[in-house]
N, C-alpha and C. Protein backbone atom coordinates (compact mmCIF):
# COMPACT_ATOMS: atom_id res chain seq x y z
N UNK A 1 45.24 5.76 -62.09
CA UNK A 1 45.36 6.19 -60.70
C UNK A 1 46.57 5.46 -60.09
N UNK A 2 47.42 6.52 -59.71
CA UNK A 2 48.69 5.77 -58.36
C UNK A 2 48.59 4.88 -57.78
N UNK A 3 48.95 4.21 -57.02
CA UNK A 3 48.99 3.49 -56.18
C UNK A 3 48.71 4.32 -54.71
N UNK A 4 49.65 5.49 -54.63
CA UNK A 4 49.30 6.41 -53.39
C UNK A 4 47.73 7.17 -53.55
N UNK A 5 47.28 7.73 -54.85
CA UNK A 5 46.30 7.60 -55.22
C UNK A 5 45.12 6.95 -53.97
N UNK A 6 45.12 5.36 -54.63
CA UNK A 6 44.21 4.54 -54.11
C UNK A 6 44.30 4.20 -52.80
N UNK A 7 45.61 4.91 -52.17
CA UNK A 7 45.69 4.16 -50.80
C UNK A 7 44.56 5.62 -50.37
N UNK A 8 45.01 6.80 -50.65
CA UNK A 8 44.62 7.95 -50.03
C UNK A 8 43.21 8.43 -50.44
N UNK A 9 42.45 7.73 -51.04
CA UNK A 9 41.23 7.30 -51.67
C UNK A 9 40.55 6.44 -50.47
N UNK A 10 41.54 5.45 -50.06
CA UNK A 10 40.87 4.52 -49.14
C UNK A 10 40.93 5.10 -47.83
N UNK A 11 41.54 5.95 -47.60
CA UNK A 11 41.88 6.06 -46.01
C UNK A 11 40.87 7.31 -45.89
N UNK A 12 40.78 8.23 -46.79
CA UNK A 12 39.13 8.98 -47.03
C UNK A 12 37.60 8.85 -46.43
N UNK A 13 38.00 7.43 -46.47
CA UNK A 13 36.44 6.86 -45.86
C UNK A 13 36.68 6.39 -44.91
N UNK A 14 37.96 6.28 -44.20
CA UNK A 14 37.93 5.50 -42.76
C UNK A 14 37.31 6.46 -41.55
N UNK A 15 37.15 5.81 -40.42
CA UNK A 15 36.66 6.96 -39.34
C UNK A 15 38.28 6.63 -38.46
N UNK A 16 38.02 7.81 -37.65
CA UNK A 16 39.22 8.39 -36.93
C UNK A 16 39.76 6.92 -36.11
N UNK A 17 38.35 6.28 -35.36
CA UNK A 17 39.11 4.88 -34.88
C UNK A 17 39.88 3.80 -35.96
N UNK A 18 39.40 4.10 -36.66
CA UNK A 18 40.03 3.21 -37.88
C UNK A 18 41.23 3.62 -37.96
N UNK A 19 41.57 4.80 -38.22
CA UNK A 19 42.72 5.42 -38.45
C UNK A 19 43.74 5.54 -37.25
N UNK A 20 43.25 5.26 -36.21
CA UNK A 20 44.31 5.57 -34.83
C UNK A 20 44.88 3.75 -35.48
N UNK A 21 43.82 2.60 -35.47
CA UNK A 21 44.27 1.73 -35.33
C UNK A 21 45.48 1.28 -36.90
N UNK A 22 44.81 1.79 -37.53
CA UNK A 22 45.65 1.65 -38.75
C UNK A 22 47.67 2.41 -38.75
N UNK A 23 47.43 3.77 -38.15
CA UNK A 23 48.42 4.62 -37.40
C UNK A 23 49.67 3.29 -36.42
N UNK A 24 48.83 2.70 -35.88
CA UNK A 24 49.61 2.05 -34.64
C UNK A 24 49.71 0.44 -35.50
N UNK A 25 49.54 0.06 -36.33
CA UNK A 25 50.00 -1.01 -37.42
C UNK A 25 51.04 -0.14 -37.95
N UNK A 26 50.91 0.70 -38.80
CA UNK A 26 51.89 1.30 -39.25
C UNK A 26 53.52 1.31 -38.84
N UNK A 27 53.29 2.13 -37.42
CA UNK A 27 54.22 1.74 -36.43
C UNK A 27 55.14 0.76 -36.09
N UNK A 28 54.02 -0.15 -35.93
CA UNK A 28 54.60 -1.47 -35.87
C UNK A 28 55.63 -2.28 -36.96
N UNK A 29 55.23 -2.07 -37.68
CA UNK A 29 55.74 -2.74 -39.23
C UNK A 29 56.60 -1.70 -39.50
N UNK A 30 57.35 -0.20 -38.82
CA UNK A 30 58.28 0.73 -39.23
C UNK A 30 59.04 0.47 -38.47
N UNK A 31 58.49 0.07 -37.19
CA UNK A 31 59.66 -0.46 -35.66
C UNK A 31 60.32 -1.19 -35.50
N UNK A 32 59.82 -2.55 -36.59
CA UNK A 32 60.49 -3.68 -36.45
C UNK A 32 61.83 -3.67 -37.14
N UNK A 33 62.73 -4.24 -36.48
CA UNK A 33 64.08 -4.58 -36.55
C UNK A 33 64.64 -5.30 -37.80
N UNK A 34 65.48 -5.69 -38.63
CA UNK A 34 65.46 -7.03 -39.72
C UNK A 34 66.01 -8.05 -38.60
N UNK A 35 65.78 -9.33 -38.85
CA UNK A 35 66.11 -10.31 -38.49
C UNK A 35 67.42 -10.56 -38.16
N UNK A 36 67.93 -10.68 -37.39
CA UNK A 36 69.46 -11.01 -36.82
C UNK A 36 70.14 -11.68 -37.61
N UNK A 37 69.38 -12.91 -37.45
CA UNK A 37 70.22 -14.08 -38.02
C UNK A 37 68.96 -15.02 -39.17
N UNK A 38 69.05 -15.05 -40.15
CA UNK A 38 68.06 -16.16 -41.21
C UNK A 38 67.82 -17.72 -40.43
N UNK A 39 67.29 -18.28 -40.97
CA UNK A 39 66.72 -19.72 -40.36
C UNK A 39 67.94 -20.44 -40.38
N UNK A 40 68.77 -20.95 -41.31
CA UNK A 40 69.82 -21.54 -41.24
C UNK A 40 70.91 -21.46 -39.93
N UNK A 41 70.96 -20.42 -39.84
CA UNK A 41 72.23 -19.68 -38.80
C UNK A 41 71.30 -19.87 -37.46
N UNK A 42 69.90 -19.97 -37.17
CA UNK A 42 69.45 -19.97 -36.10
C UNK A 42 68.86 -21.77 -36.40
N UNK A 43 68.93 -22.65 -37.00
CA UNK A 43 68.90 -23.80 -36.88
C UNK A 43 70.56 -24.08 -36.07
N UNK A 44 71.63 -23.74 -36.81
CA UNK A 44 72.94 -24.00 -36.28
C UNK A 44 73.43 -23.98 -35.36
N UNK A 45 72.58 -23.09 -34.34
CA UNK A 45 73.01 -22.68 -32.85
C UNK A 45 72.27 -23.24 -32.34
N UNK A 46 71.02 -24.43 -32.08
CA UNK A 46 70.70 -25.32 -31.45
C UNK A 46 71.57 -26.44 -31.51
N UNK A 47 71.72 -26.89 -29.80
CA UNK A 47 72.25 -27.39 -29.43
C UNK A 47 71.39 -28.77 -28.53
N UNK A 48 71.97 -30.22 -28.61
CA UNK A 48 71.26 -30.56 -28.35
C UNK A 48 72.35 -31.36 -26.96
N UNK A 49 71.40 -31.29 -25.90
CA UNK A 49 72.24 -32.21 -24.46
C UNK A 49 71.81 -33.73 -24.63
N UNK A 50 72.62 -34.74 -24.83
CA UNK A 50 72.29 -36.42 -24.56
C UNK A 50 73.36 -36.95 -24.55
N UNK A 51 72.62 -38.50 -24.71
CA UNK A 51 73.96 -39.17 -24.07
C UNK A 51 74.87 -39.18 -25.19
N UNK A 52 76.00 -39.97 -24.90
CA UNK A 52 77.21 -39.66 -26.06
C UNK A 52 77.22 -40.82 -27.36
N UNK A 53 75.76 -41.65 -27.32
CA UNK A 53 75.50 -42.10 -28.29
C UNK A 53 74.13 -42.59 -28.57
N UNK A 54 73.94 -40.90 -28.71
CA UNK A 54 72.44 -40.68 -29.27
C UNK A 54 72.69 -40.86 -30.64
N UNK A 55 73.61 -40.25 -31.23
CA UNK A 55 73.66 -40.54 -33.06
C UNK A 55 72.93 -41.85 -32.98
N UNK A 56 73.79 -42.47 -32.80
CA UNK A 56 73.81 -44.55 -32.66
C UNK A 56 72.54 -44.78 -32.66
N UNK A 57 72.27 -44.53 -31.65
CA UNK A 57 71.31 -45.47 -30.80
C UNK A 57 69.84 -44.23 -30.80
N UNK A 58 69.40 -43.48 -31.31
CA UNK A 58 68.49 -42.53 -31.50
C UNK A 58 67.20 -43.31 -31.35
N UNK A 59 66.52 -44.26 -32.76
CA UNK A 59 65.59 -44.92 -32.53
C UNK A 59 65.30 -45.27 -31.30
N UNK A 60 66.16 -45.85 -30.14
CA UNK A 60 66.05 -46.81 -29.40
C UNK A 60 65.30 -45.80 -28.22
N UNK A 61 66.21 -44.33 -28.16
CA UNK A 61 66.28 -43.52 -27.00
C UNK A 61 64.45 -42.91 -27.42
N UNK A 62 64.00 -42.72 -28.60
CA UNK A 62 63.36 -41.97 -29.27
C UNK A 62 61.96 -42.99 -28.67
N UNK A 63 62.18 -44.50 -28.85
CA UNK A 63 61.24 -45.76 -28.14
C UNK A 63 60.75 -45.56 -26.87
N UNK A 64 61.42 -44.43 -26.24
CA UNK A 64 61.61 -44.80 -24.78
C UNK A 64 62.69 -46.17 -24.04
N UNK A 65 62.94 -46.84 -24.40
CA UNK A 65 64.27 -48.16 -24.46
C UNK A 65 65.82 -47.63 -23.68
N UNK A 66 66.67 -47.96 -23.34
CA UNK A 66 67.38 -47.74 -22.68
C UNK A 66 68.42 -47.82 -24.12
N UNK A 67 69.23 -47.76 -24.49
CA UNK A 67 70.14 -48.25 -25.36
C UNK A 67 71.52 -49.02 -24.93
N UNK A 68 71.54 -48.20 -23.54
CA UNK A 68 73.11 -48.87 -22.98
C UNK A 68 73.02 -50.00 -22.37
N UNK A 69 73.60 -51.02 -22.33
CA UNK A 69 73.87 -52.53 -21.83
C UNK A 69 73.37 -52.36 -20.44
């Protein structure tokens, strides 16, 4: 037996609410878009605002601590 087979085997026994809801999944998962950008490329475009020596001094800022003199 197919694979389309067994799907159309299964959907046989559903009732009509089953099937509206199954219909509107369908949809969903045909509507969707591909992804713009992968994880990498959307890690890269975060941006972060601090002071100009957060590299440095991170632990300290991260403590709550002041780092600057």
């Amino acid at each position: 037996m197919s694979r389309k087979d067994q799907i159309v085997a299964e959907l046989d026994g559903l009732s009509d609410a089953d099937l509206s809801v199954l219909l509107d999944t369908i949809h969903r998962l045909t509507d969707r878009k591909p992804a713009e950008a992968g994880v990498m490329a959307r890690l890269r475009s975060i941006q972060i605002d601090g002071p100009d020596d957060l590299a440095a001094n991170h632990d300290a800022y991260a403590s709550g601590f002041d780092a600057e003199p």
